[in-house]
C-alpha atoms as a PDB file:
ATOM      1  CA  UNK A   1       3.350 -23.836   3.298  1.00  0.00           C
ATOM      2  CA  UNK A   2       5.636 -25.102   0.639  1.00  0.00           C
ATOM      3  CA  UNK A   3       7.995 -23.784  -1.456  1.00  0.00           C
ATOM      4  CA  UNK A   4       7.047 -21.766  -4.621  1.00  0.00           C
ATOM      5  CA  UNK A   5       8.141 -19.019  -7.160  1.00  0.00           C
ATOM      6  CA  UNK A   6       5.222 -16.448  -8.239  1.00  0.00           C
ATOM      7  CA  UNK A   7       5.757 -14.398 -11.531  1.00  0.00           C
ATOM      8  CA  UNK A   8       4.465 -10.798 -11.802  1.00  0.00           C
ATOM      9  CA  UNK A   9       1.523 -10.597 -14.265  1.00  0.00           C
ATOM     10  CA  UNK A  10       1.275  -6.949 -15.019  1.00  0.00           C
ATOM     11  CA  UNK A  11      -1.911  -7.712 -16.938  1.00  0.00           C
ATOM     12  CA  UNK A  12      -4.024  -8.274 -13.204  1.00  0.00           C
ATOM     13  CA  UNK A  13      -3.435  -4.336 -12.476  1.00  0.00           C
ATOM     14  CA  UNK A  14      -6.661  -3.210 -10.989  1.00  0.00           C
ATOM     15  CA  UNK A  15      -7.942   0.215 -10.267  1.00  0.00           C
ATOM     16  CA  UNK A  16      -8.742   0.555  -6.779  1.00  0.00           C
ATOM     17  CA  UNK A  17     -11.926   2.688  -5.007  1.00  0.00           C
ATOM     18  CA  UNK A  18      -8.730   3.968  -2.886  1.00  0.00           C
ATOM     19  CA  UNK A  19      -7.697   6.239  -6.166  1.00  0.00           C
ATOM     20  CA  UNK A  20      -4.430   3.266  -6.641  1.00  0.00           C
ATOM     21  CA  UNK A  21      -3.311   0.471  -9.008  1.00  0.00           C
ATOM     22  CA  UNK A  22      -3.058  -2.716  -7.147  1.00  0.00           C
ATOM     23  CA  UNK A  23      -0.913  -5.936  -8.681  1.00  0.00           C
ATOM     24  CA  UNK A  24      -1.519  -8.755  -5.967  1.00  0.00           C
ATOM     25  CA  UNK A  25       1.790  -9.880  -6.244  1.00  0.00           C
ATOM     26  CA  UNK A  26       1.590 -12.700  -3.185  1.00  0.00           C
ATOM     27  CA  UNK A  27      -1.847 -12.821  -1.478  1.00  0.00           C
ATOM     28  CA  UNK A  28      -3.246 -16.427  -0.331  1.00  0.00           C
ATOM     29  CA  UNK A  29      -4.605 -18.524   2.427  1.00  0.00           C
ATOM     30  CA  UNK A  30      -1.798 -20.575   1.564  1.00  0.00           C
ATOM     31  CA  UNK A  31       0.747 -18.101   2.913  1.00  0.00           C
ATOM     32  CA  UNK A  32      -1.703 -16.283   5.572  1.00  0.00           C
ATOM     33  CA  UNK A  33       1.474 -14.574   7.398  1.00  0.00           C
ATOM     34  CA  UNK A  34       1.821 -11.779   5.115  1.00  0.00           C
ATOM     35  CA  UNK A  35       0.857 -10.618   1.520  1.00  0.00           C
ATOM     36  CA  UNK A  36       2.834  -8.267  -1.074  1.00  0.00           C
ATOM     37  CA  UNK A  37       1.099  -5.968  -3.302  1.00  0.00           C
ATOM     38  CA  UNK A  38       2.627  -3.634  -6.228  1.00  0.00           C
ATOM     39  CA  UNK A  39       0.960  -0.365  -5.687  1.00  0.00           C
ATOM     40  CA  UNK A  40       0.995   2.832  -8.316  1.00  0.00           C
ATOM     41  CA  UNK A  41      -0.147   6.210  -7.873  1.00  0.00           C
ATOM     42  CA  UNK A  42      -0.240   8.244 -10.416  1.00  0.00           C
ATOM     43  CA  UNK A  43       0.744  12.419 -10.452  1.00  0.00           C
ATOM     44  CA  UNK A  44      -1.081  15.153  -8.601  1.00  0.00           C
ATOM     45  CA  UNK A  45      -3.707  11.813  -7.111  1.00  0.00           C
ATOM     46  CA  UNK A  46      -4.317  11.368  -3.484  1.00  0.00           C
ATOM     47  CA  UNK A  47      -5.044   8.266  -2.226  1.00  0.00           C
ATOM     48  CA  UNK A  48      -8.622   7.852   0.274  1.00  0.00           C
ATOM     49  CA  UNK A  49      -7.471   8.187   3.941  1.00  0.00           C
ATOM     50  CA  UNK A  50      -7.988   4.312   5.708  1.00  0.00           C
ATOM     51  CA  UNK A  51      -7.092   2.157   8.044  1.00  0.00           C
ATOM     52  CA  UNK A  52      -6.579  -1.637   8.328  1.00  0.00           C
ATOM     53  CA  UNK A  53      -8.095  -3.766  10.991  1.00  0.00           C
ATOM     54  CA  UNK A  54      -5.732  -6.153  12.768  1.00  0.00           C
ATOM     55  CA  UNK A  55      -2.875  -5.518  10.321  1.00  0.00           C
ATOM     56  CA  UNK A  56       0.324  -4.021  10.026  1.00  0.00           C
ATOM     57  CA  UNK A  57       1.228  -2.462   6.564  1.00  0.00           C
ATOM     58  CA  UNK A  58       4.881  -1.284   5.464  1.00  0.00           C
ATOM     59  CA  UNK A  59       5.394   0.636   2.439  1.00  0.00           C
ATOM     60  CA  UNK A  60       8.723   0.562   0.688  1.00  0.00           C
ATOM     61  CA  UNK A  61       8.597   3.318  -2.154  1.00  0.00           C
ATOM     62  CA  UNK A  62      10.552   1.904  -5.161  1.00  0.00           C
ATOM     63  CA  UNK A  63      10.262   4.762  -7.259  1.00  0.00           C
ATOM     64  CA  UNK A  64       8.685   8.646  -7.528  1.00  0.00           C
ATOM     65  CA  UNK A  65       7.914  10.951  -5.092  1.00  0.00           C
ATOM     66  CA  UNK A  66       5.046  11.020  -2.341  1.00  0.00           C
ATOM     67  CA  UNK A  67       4.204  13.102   0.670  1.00  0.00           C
ATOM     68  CA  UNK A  68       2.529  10.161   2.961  1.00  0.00           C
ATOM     69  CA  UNK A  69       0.439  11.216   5.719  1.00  0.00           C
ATOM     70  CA  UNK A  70       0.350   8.291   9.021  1.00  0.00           C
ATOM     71  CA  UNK A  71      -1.706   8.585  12.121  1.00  0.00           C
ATOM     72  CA  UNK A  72      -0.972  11.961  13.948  1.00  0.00           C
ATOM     73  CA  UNK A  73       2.371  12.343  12.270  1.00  0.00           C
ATOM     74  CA  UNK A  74       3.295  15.378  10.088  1.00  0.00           C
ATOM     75  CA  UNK A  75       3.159  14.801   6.347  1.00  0.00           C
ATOM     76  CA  UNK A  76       6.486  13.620   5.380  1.00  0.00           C
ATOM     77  CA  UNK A  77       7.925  13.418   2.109  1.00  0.00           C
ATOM     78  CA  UNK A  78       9.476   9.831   0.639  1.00  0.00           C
ATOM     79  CA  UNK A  79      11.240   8.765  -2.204  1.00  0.00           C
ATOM     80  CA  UNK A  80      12.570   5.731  -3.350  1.00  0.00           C
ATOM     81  CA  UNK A  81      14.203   3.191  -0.755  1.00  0.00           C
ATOM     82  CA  UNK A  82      12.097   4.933   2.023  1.00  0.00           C
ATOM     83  CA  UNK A  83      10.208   2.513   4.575  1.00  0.00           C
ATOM     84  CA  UNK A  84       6.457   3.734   6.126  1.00  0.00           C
ATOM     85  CA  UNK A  85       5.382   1.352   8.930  1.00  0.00           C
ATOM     86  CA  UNK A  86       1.855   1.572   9.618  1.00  0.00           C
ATOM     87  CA  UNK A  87       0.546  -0.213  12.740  1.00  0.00           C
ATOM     88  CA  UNK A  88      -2.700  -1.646  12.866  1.00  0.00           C
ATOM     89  CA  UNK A  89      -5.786   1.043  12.666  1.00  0.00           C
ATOM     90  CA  UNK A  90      -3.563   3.974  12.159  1.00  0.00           C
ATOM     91  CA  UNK A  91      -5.024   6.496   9.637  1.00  0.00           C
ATOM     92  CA  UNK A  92      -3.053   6.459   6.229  1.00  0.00           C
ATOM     93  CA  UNK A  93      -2.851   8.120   3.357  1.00  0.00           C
ATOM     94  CA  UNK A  94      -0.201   9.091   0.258  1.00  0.00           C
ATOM     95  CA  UNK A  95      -0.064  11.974  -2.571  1.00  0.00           C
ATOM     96  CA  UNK A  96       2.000  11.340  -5.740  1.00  0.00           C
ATOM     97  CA  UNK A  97       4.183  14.573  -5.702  1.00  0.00           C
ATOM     98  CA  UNK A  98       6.024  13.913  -8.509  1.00  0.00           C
ATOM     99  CA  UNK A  99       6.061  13.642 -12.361  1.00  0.00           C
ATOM    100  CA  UNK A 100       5.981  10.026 -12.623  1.00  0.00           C
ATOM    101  CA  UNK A 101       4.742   7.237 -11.652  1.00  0.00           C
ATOM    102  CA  UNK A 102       4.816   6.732  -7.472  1.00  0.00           C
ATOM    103  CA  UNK A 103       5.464   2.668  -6.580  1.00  0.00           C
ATOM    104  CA  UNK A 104       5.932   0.812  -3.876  1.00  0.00           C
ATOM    105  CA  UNK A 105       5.173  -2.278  -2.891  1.00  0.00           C
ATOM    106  CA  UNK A 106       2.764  -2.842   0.568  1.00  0.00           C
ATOM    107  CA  UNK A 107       3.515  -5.202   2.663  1.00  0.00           C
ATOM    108  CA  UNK A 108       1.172  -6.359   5.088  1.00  0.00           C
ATOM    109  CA  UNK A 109       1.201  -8.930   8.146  1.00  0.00           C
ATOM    110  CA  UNK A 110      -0.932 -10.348   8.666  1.00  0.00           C
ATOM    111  CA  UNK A 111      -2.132 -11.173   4.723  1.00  0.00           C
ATOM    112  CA  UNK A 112      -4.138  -8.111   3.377  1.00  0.00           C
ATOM    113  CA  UNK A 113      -7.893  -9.355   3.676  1.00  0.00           C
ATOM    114  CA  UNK A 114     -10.537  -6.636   2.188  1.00  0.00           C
ATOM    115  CA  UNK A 115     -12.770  -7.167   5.119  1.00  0.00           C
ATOM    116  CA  UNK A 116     -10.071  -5.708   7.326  1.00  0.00           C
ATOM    117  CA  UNK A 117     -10.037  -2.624   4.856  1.00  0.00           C
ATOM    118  CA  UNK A 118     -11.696   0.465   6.152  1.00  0.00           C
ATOM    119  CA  UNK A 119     -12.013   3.995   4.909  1.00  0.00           C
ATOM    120  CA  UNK A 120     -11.948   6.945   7.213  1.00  0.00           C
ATOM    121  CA  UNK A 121     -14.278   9.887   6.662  1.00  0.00           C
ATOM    122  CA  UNK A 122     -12.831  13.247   7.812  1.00  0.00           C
ATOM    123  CA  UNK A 123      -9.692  12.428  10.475  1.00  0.00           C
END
């Protein structure tokens, strides 16, 4: 690995099947560790319950309000500066509670890889 400085382009946004924006915001073979992602949800949407294969996920909410929903936990509200920790094939999913915009940025280790990426039908 060496040394670098990556720039946010907000102009790579993409919608997501999950029901999410996604800005890749470090994501490469270069750095296969871990990978950060921007993600927004927008009011009243639920995001698809999943799971990731072999990888842990953290989500620290930087602003708006969600109710996220982890393996067998009860549905917990979060806000900004809260941390979710989601180990490896746990169930996940979050709801936008609020009026705004809900972001946070998802951290996973190792790097997110889509083939790890796997809805779950009906927990």
């Amino acid at each position: 690995m060496k040394p670098q400085i990556l720039t946010i382009d907000r102009g790579v946004e993409v919608y997501t099947p999950e029901r999410c924006y996604i800005i890749e915001l470090a994501n490469t073979p270069d750095d296969p560790h871990a990978s950060i992602a921007l993600a927004r949800v927008v009011p009243g949407i639920t995001t698809r319950w999943h799971r990731l294969v072999g990888t842990i996920e953290r989500y620290v909410i930087i602003e708006g309000r969600g109710r996220v929903e982890v393996g067998d936990l009860p549905p917990r509200e979060v806000a900004a500066g809260d941390v979710v920790i989601i180990p490896a094939l746990c169930r996940q999913r979050i709801t936008n509670i609020g009026t705004n915009d809900l972001t946070f940025l998802a951290i996973c280790t190792p790097r997110f890889e889509q083939k790890n990426y796997e809805e779950v039908e009906n927990p």
